[in-house]
Protein backbone atom coordinates (compact mmCIF):
# COMPACT_ATOMS: atom_id res chain seq x y z
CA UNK A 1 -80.11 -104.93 283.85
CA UNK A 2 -80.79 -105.29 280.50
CA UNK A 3 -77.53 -105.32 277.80
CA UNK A 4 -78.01 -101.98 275.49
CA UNK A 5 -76.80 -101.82 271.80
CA UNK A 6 -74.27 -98.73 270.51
CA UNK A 7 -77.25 -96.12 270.14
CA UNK A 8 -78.75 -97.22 273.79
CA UNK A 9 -81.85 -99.62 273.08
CA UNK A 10 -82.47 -102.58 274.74
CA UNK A 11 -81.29 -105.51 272.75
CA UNK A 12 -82.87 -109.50 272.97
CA UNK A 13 -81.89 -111.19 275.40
CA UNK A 14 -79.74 -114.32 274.38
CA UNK A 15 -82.08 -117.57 273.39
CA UNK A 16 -81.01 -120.40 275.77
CA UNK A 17 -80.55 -123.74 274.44
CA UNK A 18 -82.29 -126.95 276.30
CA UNK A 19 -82.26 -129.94 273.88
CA UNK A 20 -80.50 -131.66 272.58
CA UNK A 21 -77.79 -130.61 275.53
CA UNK A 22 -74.56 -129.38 273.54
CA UNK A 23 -72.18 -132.77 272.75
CA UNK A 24 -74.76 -135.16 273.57
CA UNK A 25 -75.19 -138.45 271.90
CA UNK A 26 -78.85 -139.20 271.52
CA UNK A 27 -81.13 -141.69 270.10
CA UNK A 28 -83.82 -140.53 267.16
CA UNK A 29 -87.32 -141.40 267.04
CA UNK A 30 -88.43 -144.11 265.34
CA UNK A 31 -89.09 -141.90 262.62
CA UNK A 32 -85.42 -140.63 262.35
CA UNK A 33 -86.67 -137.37 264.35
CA UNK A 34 -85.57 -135.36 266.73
CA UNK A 35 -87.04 -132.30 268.91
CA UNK A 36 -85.00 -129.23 269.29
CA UNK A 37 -86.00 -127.21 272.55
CA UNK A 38 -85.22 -124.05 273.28
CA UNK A 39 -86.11 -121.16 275.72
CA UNK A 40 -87.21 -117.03 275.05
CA UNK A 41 -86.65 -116.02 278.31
CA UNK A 42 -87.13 -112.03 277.40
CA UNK A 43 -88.49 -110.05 280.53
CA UNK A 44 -87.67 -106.87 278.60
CA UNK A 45 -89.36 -107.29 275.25
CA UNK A 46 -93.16 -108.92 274.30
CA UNK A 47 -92.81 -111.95 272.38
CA UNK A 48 -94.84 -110.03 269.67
CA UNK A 49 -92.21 -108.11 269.17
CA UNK A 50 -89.59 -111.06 268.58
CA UNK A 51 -88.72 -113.18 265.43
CA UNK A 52 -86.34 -116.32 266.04
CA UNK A 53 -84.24 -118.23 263.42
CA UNK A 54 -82.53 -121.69 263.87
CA UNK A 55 -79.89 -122.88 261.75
CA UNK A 56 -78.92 -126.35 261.69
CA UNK A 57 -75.66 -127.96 259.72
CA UNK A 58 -73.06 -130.81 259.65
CA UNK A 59 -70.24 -128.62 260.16
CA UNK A 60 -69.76 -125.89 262.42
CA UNK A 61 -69.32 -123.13 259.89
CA UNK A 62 -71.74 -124.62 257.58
CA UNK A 63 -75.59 -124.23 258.90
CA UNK A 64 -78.94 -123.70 257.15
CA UNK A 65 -82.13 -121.91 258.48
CA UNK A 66 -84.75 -124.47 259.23
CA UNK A 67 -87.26 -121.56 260.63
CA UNK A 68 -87.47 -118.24 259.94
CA UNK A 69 -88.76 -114.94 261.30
CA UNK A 70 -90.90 -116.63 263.36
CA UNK A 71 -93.47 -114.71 265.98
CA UNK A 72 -92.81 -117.02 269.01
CA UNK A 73 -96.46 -118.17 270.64
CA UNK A 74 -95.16 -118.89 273.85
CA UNK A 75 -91.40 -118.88 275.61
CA UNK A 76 -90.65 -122.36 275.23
CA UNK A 77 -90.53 -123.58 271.69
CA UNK A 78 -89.89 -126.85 270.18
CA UNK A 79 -89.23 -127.52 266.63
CA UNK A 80 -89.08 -131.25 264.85
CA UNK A 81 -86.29 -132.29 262.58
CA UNK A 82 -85.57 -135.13 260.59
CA UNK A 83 -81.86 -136.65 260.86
CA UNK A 84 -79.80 -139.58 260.07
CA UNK A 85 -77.80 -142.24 262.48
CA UNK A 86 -74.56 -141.53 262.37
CA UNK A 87 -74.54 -137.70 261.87
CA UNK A 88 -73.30 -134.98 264.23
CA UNK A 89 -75.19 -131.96 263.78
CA UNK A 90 -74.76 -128.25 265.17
CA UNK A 91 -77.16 -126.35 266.20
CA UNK A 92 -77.93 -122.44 267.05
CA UNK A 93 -81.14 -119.89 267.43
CA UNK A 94 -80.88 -116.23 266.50
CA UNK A 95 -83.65 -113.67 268.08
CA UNK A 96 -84.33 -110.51 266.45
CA UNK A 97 -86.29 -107.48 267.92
CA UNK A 98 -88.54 -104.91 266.17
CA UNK A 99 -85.57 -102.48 265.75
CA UNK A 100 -83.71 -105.35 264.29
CA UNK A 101 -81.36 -106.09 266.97
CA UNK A 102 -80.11 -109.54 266.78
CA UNK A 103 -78.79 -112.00 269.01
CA UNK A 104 -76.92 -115.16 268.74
CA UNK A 105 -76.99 -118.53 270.79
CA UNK A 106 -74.25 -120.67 271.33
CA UNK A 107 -73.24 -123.01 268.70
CA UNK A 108 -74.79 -126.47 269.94
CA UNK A 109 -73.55 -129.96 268.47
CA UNK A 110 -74.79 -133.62 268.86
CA UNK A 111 -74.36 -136.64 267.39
CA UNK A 112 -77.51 -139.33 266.83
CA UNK A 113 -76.40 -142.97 267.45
């Protein structure tokens, strides 16, 4: 069933988190890149009706939006960021409806080599 908010509407469905897998140590790109992946897996509300932020920082209370009120295109998304050897990094993706109900992935970290 789908979770309700305090006046009764359906609220997002948590974003779910694929890569890079929370504590991993991974290897960039050649190009000191990396892909963050990430799944919409909403059966209750049309993608058209969605927005999604990520935030990405070097310490866990410390994070940045990278993306913002974006209209996903399809339920798998993949965004390209730049980072440096060396570095843990934390990662998380916020969804927000059209009545501005938001919800929060977990907190992510990994470390590039």
């Amino acid at each position: 069933l789908p979770k309700k908010n305090s006046e009764g509407t359906i609220i997002p469905i948590q974003p779910k988190l694929i890569s890079p897998a929370n504590n991993a140590n991974i290897n960039a790109s050649a190009q000191n890149k990396i892909a963050l992946k990430f799944e919409i897996n909403d059966t209750y509300t049309p993608l058209s009706n969605l927005k999604y932020n990520i935030y990405l920082g070097t310490t866990t209370s410390n994070h940045s939006a990278i993306q913002q009120d974006i209209v996903p295109s399809n339920s798998s998304i993949n965004h390209e960021v730049s980072v440096s050897s060396g570095t843990t990094y934390y990662w998380y993706v916020t969804l927000k409806d059209q009545n501005n109900s938001i919800v929060t992935s977990p907190n992510y970290s990994f470390t590039i080599n």
